[in-house]
Protein backbone atom coordinates (compact mmCIF):
# COMPACT_ATOMS: atom_id res chain seq x y z
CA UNK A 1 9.98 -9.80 26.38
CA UNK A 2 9.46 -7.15 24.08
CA UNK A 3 5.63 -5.91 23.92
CA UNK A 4 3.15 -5.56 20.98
CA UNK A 5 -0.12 -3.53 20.74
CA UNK A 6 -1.57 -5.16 17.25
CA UNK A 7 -4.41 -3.30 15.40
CA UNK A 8 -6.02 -5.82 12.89
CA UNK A 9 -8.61 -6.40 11.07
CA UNK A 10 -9.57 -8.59 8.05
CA UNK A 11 -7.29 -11.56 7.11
CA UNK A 12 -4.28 -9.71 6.87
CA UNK A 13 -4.85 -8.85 10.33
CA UNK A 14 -5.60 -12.61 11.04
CA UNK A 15 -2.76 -13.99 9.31
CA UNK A 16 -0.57 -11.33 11.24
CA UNK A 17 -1.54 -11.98 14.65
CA UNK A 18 -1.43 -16.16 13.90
CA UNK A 19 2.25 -15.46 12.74
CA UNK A 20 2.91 -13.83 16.17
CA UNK A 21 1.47 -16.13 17.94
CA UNK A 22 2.93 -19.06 16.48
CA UNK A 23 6.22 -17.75 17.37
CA UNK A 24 4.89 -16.90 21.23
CA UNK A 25 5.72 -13.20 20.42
CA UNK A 26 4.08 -10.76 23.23
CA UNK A 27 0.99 -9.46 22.23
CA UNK A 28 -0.04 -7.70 24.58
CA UNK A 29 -3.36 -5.54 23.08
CA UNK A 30 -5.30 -6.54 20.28
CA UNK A 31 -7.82 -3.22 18.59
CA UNK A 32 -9.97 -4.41 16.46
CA UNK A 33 -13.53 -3.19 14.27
CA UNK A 34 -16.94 -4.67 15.19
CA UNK A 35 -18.05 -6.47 11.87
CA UNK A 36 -20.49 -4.59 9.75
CA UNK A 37 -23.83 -6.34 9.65
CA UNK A 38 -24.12 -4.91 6.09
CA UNK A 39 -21.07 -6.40 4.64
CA UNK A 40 -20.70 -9.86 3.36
CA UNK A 41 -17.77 -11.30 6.07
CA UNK A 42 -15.35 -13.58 3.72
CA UNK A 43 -12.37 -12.84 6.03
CA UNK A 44 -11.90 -14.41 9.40
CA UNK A 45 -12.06 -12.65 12.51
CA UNK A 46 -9.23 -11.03 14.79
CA UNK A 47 -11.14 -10.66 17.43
CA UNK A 48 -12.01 -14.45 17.93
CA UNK A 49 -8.43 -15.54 17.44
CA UNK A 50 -7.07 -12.96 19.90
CA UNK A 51 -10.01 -13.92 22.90
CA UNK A 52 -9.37 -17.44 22.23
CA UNK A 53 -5.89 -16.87 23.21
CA UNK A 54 -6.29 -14.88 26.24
CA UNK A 55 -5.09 -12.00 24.80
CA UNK A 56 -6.68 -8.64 25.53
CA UNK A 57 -8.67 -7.25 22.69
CA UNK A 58 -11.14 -4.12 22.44
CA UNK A 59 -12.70 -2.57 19.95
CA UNK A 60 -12.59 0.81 18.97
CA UNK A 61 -16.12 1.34 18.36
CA UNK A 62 -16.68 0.11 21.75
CA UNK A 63 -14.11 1.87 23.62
CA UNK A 64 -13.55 5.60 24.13
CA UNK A 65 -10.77 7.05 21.94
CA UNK A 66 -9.00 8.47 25.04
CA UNK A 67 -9.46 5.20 27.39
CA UNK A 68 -7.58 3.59 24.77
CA UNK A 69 -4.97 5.70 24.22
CA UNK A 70 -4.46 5.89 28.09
CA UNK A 71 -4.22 1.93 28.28
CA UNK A 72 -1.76 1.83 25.48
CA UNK A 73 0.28 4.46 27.21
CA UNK A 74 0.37 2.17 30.43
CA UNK A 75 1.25 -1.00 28.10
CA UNK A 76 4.56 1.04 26.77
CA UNK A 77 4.67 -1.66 23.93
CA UNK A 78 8.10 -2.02 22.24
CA UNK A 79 6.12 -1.69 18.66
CA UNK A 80 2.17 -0.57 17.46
CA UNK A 81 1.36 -2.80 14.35
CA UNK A 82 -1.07 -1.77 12.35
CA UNK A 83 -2.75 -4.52 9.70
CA UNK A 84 -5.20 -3.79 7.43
CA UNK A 85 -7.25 -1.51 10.31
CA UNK A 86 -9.44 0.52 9.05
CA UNK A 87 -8.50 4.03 11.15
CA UNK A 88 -5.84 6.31 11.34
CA UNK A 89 -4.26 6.18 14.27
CA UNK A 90 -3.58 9.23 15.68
CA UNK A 91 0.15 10.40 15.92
CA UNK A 92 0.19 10.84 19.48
CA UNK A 93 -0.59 7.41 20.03
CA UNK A 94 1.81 5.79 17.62
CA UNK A 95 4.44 7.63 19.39
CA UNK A 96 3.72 5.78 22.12
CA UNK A 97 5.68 2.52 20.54
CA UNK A 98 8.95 2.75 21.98
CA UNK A 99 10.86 1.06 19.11
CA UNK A 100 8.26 2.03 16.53
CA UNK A 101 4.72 1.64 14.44
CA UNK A 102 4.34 -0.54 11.37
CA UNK A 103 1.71 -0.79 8.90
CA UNK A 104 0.58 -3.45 6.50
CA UNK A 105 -0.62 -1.80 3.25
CA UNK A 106 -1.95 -3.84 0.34
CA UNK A 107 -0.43 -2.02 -2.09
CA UNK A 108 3.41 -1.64 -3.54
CA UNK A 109 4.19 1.89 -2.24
CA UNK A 110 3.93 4.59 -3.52
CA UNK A 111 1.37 3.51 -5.71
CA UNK A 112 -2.04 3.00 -4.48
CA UNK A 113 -2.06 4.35 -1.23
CA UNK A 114 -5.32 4.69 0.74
CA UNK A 115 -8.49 2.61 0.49
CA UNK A 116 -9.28 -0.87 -1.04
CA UNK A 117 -6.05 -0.70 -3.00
CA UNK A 118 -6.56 -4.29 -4.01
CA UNK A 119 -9.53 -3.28 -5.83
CA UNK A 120 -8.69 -0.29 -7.17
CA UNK A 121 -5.05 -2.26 -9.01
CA UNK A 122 -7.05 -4.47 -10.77
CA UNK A 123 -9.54 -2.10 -11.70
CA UNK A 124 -6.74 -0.15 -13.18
CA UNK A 125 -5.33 -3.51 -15.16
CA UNK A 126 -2.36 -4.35 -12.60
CA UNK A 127 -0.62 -7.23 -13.53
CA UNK A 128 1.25 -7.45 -9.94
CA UNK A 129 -0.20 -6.26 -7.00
CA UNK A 130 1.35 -6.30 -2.80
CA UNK A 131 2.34 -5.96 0.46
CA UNK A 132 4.41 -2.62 1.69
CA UNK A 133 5.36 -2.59 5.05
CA UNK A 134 6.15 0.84 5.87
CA UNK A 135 6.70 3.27 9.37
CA UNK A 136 3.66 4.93 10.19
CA UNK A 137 3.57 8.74 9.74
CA UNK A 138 1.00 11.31 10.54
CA UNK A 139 -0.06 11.11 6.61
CA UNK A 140 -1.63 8.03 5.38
CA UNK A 141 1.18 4.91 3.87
CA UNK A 142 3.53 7.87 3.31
CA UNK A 143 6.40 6.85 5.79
CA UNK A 144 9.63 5.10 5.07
CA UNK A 145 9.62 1.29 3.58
CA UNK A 146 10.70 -1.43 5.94
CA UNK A 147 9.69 -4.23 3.42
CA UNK A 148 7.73 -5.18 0.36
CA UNK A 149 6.26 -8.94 -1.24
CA UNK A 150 4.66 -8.53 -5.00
CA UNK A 151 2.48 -10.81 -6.45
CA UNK A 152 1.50 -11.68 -9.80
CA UNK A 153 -2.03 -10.97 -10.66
CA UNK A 154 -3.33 -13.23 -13.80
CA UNK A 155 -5.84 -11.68 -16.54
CA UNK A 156 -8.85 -13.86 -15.18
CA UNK A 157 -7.92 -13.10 -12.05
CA UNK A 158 -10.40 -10.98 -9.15
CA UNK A 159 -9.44 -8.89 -6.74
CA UNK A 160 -10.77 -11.53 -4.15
CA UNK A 161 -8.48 -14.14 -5.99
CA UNK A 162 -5.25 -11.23 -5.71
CA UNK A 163 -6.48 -10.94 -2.37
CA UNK A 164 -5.61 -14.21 -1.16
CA UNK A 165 -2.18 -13.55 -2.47
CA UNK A 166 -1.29 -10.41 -0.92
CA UNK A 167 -2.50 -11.92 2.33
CA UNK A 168 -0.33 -14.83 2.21
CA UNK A 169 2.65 -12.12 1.30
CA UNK A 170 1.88 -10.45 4.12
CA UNK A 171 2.48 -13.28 6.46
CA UNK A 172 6.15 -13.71 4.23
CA UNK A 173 6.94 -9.84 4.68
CA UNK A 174 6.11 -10.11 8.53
CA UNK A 175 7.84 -13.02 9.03
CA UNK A 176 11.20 -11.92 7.58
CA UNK A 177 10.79 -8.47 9.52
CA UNK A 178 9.83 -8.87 13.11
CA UNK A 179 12.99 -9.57 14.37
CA UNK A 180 14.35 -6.01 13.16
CA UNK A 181 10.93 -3.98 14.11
CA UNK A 182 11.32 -5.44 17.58
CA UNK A 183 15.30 -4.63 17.73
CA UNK A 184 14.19 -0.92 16.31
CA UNK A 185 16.81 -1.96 13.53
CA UNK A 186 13.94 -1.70 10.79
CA UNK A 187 15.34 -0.74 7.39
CA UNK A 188 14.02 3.20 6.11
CA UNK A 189 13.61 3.40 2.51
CA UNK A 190 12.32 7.06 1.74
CA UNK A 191 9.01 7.07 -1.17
CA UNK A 192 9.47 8.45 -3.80
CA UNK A 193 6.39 10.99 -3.47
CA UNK A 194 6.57 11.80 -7.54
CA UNK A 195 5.34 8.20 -7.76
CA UNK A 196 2.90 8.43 -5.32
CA UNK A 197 -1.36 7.72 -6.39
CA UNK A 198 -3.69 7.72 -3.62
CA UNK A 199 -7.22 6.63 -3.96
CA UNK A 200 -10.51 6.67 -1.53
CA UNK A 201 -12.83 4.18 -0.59
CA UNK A 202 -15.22 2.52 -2.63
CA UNK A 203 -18.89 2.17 -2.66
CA UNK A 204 -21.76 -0.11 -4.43
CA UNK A 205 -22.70 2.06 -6.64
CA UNK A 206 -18.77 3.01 -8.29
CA UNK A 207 -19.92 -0.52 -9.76
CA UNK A 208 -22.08 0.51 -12.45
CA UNK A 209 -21.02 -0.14 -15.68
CA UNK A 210 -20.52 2.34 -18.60
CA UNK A 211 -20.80 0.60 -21.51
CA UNK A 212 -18.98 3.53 -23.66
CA UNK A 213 -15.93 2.25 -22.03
CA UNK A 214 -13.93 0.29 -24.30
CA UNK A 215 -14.10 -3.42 -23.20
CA UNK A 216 -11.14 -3.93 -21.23
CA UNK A 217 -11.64 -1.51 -19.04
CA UNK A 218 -15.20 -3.06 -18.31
CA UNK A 219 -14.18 -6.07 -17.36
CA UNK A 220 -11.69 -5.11 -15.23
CA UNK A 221 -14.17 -3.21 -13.60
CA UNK A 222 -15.92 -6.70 -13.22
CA UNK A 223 -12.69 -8.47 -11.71
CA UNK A 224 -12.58 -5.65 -9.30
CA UNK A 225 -15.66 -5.52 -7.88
CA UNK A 226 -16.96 -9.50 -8.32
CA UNK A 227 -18.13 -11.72 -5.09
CA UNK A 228 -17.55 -11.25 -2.62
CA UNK A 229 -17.89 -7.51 -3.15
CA UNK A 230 -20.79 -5.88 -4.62
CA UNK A 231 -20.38 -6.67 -8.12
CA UNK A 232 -20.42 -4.83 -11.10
CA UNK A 233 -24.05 -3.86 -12.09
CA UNK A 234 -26.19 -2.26 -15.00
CA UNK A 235 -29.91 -1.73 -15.53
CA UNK A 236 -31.55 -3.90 -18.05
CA UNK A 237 -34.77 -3.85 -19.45
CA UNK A 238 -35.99 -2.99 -16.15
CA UNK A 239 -34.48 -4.97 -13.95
CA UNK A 240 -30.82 -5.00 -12.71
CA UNK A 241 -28.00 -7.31 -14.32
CA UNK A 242 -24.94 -8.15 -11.89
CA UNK A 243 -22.10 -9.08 -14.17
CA UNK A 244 -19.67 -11.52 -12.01
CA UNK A 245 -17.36 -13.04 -14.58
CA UNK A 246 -16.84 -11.57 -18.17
CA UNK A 247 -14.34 -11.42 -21.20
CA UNK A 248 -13.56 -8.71 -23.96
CA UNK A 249 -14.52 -10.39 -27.00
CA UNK A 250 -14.99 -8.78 -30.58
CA UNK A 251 -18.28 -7.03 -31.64
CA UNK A 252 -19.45 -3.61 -32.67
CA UNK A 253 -22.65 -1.72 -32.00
CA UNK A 254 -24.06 1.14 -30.24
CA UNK A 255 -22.88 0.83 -26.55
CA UNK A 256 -24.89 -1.26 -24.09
CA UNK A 257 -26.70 -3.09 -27.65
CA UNK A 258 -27.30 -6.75 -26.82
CA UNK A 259 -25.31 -8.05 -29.56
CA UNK A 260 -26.42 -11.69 -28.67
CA UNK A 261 -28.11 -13.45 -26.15
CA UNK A 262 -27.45 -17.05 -25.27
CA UNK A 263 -26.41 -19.48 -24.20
CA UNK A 264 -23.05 -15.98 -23.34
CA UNK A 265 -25.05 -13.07 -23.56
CA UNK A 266 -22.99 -10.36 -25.51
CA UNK A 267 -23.10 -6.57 -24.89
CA UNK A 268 -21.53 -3.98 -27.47
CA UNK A 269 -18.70 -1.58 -25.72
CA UNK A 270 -17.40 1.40 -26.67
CA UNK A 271 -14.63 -0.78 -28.03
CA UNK A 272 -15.63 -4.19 -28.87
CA UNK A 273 -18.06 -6.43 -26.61
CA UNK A 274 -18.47 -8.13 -23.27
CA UNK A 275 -19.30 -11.87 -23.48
CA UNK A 276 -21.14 -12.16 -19.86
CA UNK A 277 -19.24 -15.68 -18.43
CA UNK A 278 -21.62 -15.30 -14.78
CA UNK A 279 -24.28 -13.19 -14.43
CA UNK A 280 -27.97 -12.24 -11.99
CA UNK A 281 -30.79 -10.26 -12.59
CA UNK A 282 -31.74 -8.50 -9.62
CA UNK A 283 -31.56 -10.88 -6.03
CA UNK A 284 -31.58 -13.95 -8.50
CA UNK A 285 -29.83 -16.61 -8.35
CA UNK A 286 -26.08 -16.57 -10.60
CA UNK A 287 -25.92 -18.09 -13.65
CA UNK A 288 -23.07 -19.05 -16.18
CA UNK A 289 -25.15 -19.85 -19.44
CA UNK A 290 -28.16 -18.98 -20.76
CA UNK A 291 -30.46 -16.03 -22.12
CA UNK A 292 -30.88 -12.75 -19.71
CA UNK A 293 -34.30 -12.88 -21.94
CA UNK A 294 -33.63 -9.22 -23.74
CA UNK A 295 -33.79 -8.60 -27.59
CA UNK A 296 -30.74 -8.62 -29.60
CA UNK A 297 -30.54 -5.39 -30.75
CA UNK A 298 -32.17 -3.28 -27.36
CA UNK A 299 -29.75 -1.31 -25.32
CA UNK A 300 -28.82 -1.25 -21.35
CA UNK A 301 -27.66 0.72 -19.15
């Protein structure tokens, strides 16, 4: 039976490896990421689903980079697929898939290639977001298309709630492509590299608001970056505001003026206002109505 080495993380990963195993598909090496204690864990483990069905699974910050490669090497899998993992592999270990290595990438390629590209579509106003998967070449989500799934991404919509879509299309794009990555019959559709837009990782702090930006682009911002990730953040009146939920809405005043404030705080942008729909102050608890308890007229941020 044709062999698999998976590397997974996340749900993608999850969803993935549940797919193969639901269709008693040879897994025979699972790599995986020890969870971060300092991230908030909404995604289910790959780990637990591969021990609890007696597959093999490691992780690679627990196992030497060239013990791995040497036990991958001795596997000889038929395919390496890569899902939502959160290293490059090297190139002399991909080559070690007979038939072939595969990634999952969140995106629609060539747009959006590297990091949190989930995020970084909806912070840019997407409307559709995705699943590419795509041969695996020495440069990151560069190589050849084997398969995409879009999704539509609603206005209200977070990047958790896209998410949740692109995982699902995952599972659809897998599904309707294993059969061909394990024959090495996978379909090569060159990028176009002219459309190509890469982007890096994000941290807490790329969540702090600029209230000169027109109001749009604020609350996509918001949607971007809204539970379970950081969240999108200012400093008010001496404490910190964490905007979860907001909407454009019409206003006009100095940005970061409290145009009003209750029971939907307003906040003047550079281009109209924010009406705040879910909101903390520092570790308190969220709230969806109410004052935040600052003068209309005083300025954050």
């Amino acid at each position: 039976m044709p062999g698999i080495v998976l590397f997974g993380y996340s749900d993608v990963g999850y969803v993935c490896l549940e797919l193969l195993l639901s269709q008693r598909r040879d897994v025979r090496l699972v790599v995986t990421h020890e969870d971060d204690p300092g991230e908030a864990k909404w995604f289910r483990s790959v780990g637990e689903l591969a021990r609890k069905s007696g597959i093999e699974t490691t992780t690679v910050e627990t196992r030497d980079g060239a013990g791995l490669e040497a036990r991958i090497a001795e596997i000889a899998p038929d395919i390496i697929l890569s899902c939502y993992y959160r290293r490059m592999i090297p190139a002399r270990v991909l080559a070690l898939a007979g038939k072939g290595a595969f990634n999952m990438h969140g995106s629609l390629l060539p747009k959006y290639r590297g990091r949190a590209p989930v995020n970084w579509a909806i912070l840019h106003g997407e409307t559709q977001v995705g699943i590419t998967l795509h041969h695996m070449v020495k440069r990151a989500d560069a190589g050849d298309i084997v398969d995409a799934e879009a999704v539509k991404v609603e206005p209200d919509e977070t990047a958790y709630d896209a998410m949740k879509k692109v995982v699902g299309a995952a599972q659809i794009v897998l599904n309707r492509q294993i059969d061909a990555l394990l024959a090495g019959t996978a379909p090569r559709i060159p990028q176009n590299e002219g459309d190509a837009t890469y982007f890096g990782g994000r941290k807490p702090e790329d969540g702090r608001i600029d209230w000169s930006w027109p109001a749009a682009r604020i609350v996509n911002l918001v949607r971007a970056v809204s539970e379970p990730y950081p969240g999108a953040f200012s400093d008010a009146g001496g404490q910190r505001l964490f905007v979860w939920r907001a909407r454009p809405v019409a206003g006009q005043g100095a940005p970061g003026t409290v145009l009003a404030d209750g029971p939907r705080p307003v906040i003047a942008a550079g281009d109209g206002a924010v009406e705040l729909g879910r909101w903390s102050l520092d570790a308190g608890p969220k709230r969806e109505a109410g004052p935040l308890g600052l003068a209309v007229g005083s300025r954050i941020g």
